[in-house]
PDB file of N, CA and C in Angstrom:
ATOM      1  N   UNK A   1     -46.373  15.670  17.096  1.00  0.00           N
ATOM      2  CA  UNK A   1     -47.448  16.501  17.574  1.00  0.00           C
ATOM      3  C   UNK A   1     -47.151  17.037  18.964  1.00  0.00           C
ATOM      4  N   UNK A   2     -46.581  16.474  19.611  1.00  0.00           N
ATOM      5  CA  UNK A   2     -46.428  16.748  21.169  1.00  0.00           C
ATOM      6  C   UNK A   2     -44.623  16.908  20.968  1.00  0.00           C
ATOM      7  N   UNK A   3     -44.088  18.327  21.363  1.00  0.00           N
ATOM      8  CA  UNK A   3     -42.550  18.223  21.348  1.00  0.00           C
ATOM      9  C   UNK A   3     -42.056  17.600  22.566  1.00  0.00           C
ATOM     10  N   UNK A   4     -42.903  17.233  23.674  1.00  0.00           N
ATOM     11  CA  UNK A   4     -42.328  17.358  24.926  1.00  0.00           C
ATOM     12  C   UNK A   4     -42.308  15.735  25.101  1.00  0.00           C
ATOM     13  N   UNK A   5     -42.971  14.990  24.280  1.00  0.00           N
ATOM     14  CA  UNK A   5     -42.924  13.410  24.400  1.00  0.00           C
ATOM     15  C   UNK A   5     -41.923  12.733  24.724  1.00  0.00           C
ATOM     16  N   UNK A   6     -41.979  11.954  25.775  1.00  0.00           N
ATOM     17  CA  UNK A   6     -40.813  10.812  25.441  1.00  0.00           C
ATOM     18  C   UNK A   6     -41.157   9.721  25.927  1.00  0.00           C
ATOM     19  N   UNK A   7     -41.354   8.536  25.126  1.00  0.00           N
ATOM     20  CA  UNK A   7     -41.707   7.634  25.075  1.00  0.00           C
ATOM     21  C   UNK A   7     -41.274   6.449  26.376  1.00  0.00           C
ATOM     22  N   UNK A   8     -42.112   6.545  26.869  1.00  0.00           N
ATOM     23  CA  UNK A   8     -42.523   5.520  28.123  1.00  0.00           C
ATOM     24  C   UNK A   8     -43.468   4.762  28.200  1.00  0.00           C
ATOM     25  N   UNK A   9     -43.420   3.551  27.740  1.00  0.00           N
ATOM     26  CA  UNK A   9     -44.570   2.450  27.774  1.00  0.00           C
ATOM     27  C   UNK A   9     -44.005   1.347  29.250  1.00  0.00           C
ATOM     28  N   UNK A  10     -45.084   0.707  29.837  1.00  0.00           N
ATOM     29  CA  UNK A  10     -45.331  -0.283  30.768  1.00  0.00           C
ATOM     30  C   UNK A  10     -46.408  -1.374  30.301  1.00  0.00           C
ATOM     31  N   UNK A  11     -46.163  -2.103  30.947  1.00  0.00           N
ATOM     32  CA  UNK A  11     -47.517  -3.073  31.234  1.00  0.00           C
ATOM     33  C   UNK A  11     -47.241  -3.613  32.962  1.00  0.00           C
ATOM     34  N   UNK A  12     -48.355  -3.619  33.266  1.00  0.00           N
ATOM     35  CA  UNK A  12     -48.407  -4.184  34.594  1.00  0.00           C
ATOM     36  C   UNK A  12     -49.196  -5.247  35.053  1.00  0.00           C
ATOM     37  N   UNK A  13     -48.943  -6.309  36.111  1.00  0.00           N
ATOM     38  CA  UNK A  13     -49.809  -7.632  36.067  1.00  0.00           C
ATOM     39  C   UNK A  13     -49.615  -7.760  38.153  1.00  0.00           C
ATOM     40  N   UNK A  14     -50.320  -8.623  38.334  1.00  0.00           N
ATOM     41  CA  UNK A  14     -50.722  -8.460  39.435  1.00  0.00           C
ATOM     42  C   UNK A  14     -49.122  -9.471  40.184  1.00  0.00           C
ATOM     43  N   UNK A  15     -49.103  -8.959  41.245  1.00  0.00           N
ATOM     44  CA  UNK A  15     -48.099  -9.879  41.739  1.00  0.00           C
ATOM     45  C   UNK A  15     -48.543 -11.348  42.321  1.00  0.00           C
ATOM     46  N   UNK A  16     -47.712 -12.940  42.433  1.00  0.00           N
ATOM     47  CA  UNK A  16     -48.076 -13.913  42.862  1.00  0.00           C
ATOM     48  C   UNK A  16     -48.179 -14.025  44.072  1.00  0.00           C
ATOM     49  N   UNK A  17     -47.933 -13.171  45.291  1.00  0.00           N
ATOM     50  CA  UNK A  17     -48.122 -13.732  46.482  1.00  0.00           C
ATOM     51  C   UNK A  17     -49.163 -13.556  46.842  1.00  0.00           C
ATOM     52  N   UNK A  18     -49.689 -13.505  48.323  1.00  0.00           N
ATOM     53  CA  UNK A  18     -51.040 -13.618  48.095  1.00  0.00           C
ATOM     54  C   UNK A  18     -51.702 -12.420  48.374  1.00  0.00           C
ATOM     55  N   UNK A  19     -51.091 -11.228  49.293  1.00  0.00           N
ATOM     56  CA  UNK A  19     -51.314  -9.871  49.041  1.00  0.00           C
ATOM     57  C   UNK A  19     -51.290  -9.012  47.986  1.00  0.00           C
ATOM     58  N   UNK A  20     -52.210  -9.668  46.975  1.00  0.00           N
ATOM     59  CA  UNK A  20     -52.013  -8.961  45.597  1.00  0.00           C
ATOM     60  C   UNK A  20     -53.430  -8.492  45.399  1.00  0.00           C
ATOM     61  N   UNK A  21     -54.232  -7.786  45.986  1.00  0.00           N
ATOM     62  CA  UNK A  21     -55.505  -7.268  45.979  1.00  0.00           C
ATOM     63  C   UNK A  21     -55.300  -5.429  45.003  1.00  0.00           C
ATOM     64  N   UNK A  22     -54.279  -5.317  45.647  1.00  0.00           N
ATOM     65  CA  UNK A  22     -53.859  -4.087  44.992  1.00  0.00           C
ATOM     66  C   UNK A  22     -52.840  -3.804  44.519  1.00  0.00           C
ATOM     67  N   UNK A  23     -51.347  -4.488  44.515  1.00  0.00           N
ATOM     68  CA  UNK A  23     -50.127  -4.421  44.387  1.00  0.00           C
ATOM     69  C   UNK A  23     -49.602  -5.014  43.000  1.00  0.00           C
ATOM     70  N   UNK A  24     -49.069  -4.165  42.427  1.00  0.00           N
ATOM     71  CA  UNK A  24     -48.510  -4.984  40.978  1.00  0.00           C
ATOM     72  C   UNK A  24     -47.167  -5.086  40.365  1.00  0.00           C
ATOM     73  N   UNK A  25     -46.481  -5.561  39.925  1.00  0.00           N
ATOM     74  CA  UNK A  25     -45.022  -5.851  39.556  1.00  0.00           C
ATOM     75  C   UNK A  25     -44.559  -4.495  39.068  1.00  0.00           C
ATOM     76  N   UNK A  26     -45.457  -4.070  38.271  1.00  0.00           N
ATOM     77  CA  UNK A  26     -44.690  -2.424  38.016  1.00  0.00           C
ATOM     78  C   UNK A  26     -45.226  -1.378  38.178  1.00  0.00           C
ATOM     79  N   UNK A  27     -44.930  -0.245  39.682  1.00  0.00           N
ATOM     80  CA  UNK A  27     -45.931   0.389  40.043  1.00  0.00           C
ATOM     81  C   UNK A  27     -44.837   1.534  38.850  1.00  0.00           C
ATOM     82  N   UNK A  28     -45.720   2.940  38.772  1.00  0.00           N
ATOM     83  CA  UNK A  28     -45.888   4.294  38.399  1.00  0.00           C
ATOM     84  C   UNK A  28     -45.367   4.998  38.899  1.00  0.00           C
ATOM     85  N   UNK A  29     -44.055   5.601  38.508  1.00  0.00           N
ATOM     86  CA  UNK A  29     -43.268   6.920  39.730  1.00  0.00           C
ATOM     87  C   UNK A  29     -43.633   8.073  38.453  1.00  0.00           C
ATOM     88  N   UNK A  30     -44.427   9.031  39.481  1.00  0.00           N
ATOM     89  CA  UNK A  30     -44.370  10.597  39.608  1.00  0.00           C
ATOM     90  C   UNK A  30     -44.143  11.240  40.599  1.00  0.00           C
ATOM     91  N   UNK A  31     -43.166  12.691  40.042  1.00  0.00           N
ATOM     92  CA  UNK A  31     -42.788  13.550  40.970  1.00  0.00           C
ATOM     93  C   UNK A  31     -44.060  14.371  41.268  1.00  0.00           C
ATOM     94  N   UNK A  32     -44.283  14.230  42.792  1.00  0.00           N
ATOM     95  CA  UNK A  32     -45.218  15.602  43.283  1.00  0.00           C
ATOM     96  C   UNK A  32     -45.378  16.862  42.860  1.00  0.00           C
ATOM     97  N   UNK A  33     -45.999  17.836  43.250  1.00  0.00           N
ATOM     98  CA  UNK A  33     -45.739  19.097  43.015  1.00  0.00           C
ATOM     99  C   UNK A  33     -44.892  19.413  41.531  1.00  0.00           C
ATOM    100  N   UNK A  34     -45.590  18.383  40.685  1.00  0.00           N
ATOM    101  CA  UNK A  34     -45.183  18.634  39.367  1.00  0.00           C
ATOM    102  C   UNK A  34     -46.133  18.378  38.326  1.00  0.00           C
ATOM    103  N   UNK A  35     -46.553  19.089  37.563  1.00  0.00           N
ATOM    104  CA  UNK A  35     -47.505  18.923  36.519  1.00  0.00           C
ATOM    105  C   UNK A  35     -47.665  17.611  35.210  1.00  0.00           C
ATOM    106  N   UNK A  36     -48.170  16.098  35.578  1.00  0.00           N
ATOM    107  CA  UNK A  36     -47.928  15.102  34.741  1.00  0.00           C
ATOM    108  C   UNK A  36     -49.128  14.749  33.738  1.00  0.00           C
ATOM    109  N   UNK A  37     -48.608  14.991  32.792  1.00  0.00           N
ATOM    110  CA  UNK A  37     -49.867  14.311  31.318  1.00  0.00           C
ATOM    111  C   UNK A  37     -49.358  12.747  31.040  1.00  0.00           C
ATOM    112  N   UNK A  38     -50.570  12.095  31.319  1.00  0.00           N
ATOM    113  CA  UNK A  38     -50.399  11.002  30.559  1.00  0.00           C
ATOM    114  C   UNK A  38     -50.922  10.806  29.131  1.00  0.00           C
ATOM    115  N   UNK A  39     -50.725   9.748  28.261  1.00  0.00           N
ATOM    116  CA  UNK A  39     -50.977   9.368  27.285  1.00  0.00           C
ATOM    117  C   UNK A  39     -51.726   8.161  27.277  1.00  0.00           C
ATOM    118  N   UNK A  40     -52.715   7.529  27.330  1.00  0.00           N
ATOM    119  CA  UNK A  40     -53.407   6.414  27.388  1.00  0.00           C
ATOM    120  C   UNK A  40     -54.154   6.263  26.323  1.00  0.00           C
ATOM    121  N   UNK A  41     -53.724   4.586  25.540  1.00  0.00           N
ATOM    122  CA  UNK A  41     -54.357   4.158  24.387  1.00  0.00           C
ATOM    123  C   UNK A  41     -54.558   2.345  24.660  1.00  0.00           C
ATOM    124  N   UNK A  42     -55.008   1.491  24.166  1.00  0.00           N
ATOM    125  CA  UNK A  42     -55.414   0.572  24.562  1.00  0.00           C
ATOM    126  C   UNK A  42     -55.185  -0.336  23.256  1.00  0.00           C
ATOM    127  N   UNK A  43     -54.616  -1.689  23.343  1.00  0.00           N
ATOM    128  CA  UNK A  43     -54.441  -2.763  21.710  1.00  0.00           C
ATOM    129  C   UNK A  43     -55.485  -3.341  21.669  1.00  0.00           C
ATOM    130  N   UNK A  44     -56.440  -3.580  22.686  1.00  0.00           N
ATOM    131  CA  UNK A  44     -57.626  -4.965  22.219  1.00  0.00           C
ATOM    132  C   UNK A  44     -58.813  -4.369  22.711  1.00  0.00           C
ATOM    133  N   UNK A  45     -58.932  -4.008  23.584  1.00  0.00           N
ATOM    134  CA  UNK A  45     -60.343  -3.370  23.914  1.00  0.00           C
ATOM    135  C   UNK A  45     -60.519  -2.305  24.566  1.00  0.00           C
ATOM    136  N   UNK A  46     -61.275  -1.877  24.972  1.00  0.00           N
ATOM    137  CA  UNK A  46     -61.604  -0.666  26.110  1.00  0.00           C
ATOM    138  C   UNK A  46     -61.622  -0.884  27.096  1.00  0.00           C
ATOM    139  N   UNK A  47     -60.629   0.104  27.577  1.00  0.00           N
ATOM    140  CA  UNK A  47     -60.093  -0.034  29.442  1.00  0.00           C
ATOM    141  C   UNK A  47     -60.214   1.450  29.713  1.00  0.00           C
ATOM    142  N   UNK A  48     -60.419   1.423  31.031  1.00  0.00           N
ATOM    143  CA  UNK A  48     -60.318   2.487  31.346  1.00  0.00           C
ATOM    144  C   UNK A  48     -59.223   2.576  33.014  1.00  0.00           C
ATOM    145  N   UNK A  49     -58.440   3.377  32.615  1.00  0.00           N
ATOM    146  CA  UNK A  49     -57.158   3.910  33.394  1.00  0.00           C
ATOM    147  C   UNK A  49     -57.898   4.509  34.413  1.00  0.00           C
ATOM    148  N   UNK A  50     -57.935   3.702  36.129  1.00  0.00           N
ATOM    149  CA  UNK A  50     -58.738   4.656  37.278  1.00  0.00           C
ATOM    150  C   UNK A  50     -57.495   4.540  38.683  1.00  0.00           C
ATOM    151  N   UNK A  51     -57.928   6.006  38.416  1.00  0.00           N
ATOM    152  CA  UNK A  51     -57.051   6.008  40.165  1.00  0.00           C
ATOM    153  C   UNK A  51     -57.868   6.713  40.677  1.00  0.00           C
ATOM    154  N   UNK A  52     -58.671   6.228  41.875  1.00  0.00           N
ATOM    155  CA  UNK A  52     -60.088   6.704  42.759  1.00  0.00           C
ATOM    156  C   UNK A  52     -59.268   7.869  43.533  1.00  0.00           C
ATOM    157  N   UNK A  53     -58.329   7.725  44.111  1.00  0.00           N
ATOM    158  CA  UNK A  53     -58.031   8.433  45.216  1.00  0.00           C
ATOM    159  C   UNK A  53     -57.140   9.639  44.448  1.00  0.00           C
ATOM    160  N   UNK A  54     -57.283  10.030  43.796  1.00  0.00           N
ATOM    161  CA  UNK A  54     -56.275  10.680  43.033  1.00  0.00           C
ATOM    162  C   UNK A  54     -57.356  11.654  42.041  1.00  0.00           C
ATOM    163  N   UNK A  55     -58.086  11.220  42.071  1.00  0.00           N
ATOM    164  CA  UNK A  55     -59.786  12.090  41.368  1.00  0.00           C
ATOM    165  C   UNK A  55     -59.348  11.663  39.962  1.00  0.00           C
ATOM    166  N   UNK A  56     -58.207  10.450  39.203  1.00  0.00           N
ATOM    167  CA  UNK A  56     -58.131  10.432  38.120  1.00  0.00           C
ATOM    168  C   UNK A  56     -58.908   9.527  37.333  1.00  0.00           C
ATOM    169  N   UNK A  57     -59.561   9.742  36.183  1.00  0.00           N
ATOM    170  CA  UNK A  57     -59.595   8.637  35.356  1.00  0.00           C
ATOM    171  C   UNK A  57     -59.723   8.640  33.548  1.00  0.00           C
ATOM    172  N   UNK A  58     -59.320   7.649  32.838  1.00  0.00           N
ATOM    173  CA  UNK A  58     -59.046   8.250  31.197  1.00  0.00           C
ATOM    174  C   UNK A  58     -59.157   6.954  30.400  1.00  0.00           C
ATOM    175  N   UNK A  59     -60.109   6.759  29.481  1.00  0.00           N
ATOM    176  CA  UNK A  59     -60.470   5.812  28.953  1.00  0.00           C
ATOM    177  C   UNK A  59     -59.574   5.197  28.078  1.00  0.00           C
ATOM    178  N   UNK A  60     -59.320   4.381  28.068  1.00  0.00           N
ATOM    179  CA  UNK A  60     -58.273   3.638  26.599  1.00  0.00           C
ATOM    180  C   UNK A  60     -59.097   3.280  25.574  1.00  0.00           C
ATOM    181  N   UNK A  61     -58.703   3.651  24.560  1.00  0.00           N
ATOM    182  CA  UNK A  61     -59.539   3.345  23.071  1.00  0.00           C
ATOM    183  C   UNK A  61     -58.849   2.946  22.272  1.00  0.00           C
ATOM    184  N   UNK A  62     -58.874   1.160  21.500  1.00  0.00           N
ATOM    185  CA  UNK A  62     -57.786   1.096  20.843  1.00  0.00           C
ATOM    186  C   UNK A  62     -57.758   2.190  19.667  1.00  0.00           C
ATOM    187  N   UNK A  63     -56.588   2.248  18.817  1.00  0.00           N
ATOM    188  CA  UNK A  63     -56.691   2.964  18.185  1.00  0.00           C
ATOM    189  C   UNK A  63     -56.313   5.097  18.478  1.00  0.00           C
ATOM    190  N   UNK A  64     -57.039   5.156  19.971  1.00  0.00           N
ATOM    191  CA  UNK A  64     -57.036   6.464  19.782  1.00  0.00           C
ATOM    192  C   UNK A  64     -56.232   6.943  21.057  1.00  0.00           C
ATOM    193  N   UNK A  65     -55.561   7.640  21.365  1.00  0.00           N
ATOM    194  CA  UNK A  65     -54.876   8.696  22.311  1.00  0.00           C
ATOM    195  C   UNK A  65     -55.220   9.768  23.366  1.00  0.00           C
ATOM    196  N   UNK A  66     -55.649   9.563  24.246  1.00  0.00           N
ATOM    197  CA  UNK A  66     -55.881  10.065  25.080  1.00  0.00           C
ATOM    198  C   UNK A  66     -55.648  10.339  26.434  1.00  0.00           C
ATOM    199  N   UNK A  67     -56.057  12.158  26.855  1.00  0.00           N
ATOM    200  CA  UNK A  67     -54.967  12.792  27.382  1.00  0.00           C
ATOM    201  C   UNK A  67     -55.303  12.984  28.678  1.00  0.00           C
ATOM    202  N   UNK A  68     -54.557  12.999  29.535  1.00  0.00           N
ATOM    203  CA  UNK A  68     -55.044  13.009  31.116  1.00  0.00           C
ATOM    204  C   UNK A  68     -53.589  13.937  31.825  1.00  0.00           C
ATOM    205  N   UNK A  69     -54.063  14.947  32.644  1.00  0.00           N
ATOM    206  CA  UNK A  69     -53.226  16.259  32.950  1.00  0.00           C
ATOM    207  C   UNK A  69     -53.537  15.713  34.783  1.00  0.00           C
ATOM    208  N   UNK A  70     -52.824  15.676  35.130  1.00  0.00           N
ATOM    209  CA  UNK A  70     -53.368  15.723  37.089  1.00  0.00           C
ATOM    210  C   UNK A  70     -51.836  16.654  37.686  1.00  0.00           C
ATOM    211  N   UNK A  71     -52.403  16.787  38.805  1.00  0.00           N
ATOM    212  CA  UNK A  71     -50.862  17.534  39.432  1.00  0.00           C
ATOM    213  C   UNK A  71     -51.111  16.931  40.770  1.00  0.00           C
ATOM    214  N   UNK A  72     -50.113  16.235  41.516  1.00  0.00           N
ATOM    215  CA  UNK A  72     -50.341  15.251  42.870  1.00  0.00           C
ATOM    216  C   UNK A  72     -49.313  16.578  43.843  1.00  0.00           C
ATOM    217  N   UNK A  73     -50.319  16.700  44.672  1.00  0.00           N
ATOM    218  CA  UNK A  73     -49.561  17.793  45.926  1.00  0.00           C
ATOM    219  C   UNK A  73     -49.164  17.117  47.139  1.00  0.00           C
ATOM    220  N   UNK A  74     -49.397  15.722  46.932  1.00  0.00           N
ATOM    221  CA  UNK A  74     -48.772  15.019  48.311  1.00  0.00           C
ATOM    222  C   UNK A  74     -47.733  13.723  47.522  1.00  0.00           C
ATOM    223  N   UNK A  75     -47.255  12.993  48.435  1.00  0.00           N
ATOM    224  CA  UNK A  75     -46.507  12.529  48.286  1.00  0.00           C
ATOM    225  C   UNK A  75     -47.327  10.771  48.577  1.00  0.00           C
ATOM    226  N   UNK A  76     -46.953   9.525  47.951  1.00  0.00           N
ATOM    227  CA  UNK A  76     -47.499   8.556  48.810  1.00  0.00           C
ATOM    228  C   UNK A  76     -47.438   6.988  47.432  1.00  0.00           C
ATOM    229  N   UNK A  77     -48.387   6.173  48.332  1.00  0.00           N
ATOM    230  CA  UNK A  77     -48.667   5.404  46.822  1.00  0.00           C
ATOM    231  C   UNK A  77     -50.340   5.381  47.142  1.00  0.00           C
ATOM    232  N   UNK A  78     -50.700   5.408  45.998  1.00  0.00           N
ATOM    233  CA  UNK A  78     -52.319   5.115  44.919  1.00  0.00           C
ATOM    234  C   UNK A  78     -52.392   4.174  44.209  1.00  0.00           C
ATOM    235  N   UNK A  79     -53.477   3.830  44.493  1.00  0.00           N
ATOM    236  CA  UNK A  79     -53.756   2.014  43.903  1.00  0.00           C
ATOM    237  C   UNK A  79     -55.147   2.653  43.031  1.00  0.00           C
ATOM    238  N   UNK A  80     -55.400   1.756  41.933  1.00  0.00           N
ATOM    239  CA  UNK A  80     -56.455   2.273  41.108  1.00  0.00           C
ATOM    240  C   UNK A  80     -56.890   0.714  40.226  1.00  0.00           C
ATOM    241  N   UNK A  81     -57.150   0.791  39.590  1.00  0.00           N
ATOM    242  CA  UNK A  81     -57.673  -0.704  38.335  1.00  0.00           C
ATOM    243  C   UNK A  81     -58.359  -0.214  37.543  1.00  0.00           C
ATOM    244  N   UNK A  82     -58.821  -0.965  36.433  1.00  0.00           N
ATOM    245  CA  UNK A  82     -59.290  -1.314  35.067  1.00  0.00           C
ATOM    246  C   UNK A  82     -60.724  -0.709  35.607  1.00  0.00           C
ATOM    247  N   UNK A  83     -61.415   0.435  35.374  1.00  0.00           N
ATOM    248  CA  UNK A  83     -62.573   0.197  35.802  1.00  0.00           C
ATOM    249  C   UNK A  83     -63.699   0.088  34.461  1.00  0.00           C
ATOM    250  N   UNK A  84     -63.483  -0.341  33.476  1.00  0.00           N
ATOM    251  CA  UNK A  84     -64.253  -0.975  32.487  1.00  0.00           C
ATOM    252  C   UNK A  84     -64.020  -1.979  32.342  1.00  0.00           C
ATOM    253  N   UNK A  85     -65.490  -3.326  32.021  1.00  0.00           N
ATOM    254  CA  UNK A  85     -65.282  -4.279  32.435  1.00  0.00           C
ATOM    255  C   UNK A  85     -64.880  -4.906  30.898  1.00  0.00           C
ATOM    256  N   UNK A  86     -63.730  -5.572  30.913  1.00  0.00           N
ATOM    257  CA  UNK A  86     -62.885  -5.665  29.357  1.00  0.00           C
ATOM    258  C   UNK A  86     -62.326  -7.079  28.639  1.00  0.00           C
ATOM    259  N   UNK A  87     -63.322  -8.076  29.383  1.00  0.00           N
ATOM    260  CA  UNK A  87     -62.786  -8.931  28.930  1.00  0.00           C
ATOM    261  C   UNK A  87     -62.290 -10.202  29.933  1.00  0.00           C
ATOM    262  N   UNK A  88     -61.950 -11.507  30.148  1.00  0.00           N
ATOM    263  CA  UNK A  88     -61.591 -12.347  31.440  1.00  0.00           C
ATOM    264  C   UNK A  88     -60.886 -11.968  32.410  1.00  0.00           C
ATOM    265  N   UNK A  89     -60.111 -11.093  31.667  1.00  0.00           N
ATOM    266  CA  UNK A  89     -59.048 -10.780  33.112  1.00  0.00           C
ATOM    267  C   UNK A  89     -59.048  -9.215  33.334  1.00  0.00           C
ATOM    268  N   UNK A  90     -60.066  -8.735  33.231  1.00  0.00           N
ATOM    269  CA  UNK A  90     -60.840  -7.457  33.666  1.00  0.00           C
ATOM    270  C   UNK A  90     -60.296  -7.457  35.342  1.00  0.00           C
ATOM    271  N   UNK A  91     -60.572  -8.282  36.105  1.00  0.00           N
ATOM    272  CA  UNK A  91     -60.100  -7.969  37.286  1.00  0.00           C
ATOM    273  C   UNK A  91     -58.936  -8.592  37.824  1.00  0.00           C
ATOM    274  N   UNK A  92     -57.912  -8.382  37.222  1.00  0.00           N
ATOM    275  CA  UNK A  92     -56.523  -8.695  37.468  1.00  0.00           C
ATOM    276  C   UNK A  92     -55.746  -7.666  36.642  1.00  0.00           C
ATOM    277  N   UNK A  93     -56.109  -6.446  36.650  1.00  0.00           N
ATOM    278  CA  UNK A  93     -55.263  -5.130  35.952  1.00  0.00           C
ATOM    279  C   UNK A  93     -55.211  -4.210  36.824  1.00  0.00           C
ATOM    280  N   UNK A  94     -54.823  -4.423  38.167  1.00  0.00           N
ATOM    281  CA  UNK A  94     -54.153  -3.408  39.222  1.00  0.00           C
ATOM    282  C   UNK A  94     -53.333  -2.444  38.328  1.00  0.00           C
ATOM    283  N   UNK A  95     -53.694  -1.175  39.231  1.00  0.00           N
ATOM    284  CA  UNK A  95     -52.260   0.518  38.928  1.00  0.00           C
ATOM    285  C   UNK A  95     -52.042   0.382  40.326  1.00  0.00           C
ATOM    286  N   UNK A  96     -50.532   0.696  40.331  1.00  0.00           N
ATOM    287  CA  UNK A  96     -50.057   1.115  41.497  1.00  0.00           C
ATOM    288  C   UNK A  96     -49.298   2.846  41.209  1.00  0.00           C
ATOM    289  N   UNK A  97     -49.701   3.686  41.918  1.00  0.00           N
ATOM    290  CA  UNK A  97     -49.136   4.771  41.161  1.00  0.00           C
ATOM    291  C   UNK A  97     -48.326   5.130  42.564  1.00  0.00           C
ATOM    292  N   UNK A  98     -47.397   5.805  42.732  1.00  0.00           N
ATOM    293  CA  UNK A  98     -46.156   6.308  43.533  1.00  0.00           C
ATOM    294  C   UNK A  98     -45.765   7.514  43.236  1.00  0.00           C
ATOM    295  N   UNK A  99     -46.328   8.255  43.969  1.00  0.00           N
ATOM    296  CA  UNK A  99     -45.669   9.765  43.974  1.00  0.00           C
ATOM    297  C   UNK A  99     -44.709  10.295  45.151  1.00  0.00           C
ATOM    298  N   UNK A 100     -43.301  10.729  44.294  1.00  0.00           N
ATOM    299  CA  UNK A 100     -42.136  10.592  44.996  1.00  0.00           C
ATOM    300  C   UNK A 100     -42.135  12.323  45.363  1.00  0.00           C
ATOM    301  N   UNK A 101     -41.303  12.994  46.366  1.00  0.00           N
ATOM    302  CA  UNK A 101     -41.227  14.271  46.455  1.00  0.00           C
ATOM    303  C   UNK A 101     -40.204  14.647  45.031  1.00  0.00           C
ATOM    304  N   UNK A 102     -40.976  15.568  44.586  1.00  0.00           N
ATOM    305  CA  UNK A 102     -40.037  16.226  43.586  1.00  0.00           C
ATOM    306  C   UNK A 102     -38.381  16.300  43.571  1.00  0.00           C
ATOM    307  N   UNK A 103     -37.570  16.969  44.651  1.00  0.00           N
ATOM    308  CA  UNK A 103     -36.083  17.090  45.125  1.00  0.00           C
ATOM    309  C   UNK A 103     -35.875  15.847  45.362  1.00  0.00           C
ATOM    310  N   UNK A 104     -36.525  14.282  45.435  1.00  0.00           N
ATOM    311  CA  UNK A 104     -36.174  13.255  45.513  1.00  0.00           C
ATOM    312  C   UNK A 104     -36.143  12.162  44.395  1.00  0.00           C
ATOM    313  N   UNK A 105     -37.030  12.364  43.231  1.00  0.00           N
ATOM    314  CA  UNK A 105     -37.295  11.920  42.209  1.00  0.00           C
ATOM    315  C   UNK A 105     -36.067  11.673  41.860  1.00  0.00           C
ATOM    316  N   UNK A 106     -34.803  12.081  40.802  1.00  0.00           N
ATOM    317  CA  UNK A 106     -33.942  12.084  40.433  1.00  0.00           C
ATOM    318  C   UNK A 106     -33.149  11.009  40.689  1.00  0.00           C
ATOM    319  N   UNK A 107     -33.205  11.001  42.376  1.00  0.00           N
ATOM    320  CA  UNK A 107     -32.523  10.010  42.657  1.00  0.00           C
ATOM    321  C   UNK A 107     -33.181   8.803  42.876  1.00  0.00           C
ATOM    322  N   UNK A 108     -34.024   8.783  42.999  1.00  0.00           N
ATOM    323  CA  UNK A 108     -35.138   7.430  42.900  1.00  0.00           C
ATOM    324  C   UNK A 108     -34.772   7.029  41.498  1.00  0.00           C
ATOM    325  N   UNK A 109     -34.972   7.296  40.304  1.00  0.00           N
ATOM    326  CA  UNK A 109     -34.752   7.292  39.152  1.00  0.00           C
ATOM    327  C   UNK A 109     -33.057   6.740  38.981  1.00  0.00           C
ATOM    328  N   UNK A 110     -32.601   7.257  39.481  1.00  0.00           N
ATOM    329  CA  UNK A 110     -30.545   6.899  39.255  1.00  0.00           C
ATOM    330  C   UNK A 110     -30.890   5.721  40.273  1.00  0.00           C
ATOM    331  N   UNK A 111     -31.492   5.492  41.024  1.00  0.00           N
ATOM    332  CA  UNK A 111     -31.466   4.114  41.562  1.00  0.00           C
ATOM    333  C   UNK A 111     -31.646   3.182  41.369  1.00  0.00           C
ATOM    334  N   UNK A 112     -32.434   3.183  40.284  1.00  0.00           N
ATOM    335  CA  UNK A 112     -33.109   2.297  39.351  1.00  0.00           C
ATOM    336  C   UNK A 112     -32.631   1.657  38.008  1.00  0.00           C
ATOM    337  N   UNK A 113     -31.599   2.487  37.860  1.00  0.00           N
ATOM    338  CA  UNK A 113     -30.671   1.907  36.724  1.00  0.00           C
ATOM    339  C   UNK A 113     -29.405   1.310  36.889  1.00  0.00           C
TER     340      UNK A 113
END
């Protein structure tokens, strides 16, 4: 349905030290000044995908697919969480999202492998 897909799944969990109010083992790289759709779907219950500072947010439904378009014009990191309440560990589902400058992405990415 979508030609442009390519399959990128995560899960993310809060880190053990003790500055973990917002910080999580696997933050989110997007390039700035670039147009990003996510895909958000959910296995057990309803969550909802929030990044406050970023004006984003997109419900997870198991079962169903749903689409979230943002374009980030600065550069930085964004912290967001679960903002539906989903279950015991409802508040231990930190986002860390990271938006890299576009002409820098690439290599952030080759760094990583």
């Amino acid at each position: 349905e979508y030609s442009d897909l390519n399959e990128i799944e995560f899960d993310s969990y809060m880190t053990s030290s003790p500055y973990r109010l917002l910080d999580c083992d696997h933050r989110i790289l997007f390039p700035s000044q670039t147009p990003i759709r996510v895909l958000v779907t959910a296995a057990d219950v309803l969550h909802s995908w929030t990044v406050p500072t970023m004006g984003i947010k997109a419900d997870a439904v198991p079962g169903r697919l749903n689409q979230l378009t943002f374009f980030s014009d600065r550069s930085g990191m964004f912290f967001g969480q679960c903002s539906e309440i989903c279950g015991s560990n409802h508040s231990f589902m930190p986002i860390s999202v990271e938006c890299i400058p576009s002409n820098k992405f690439g290599e952030v990415l080759m760094s990583m492998v």
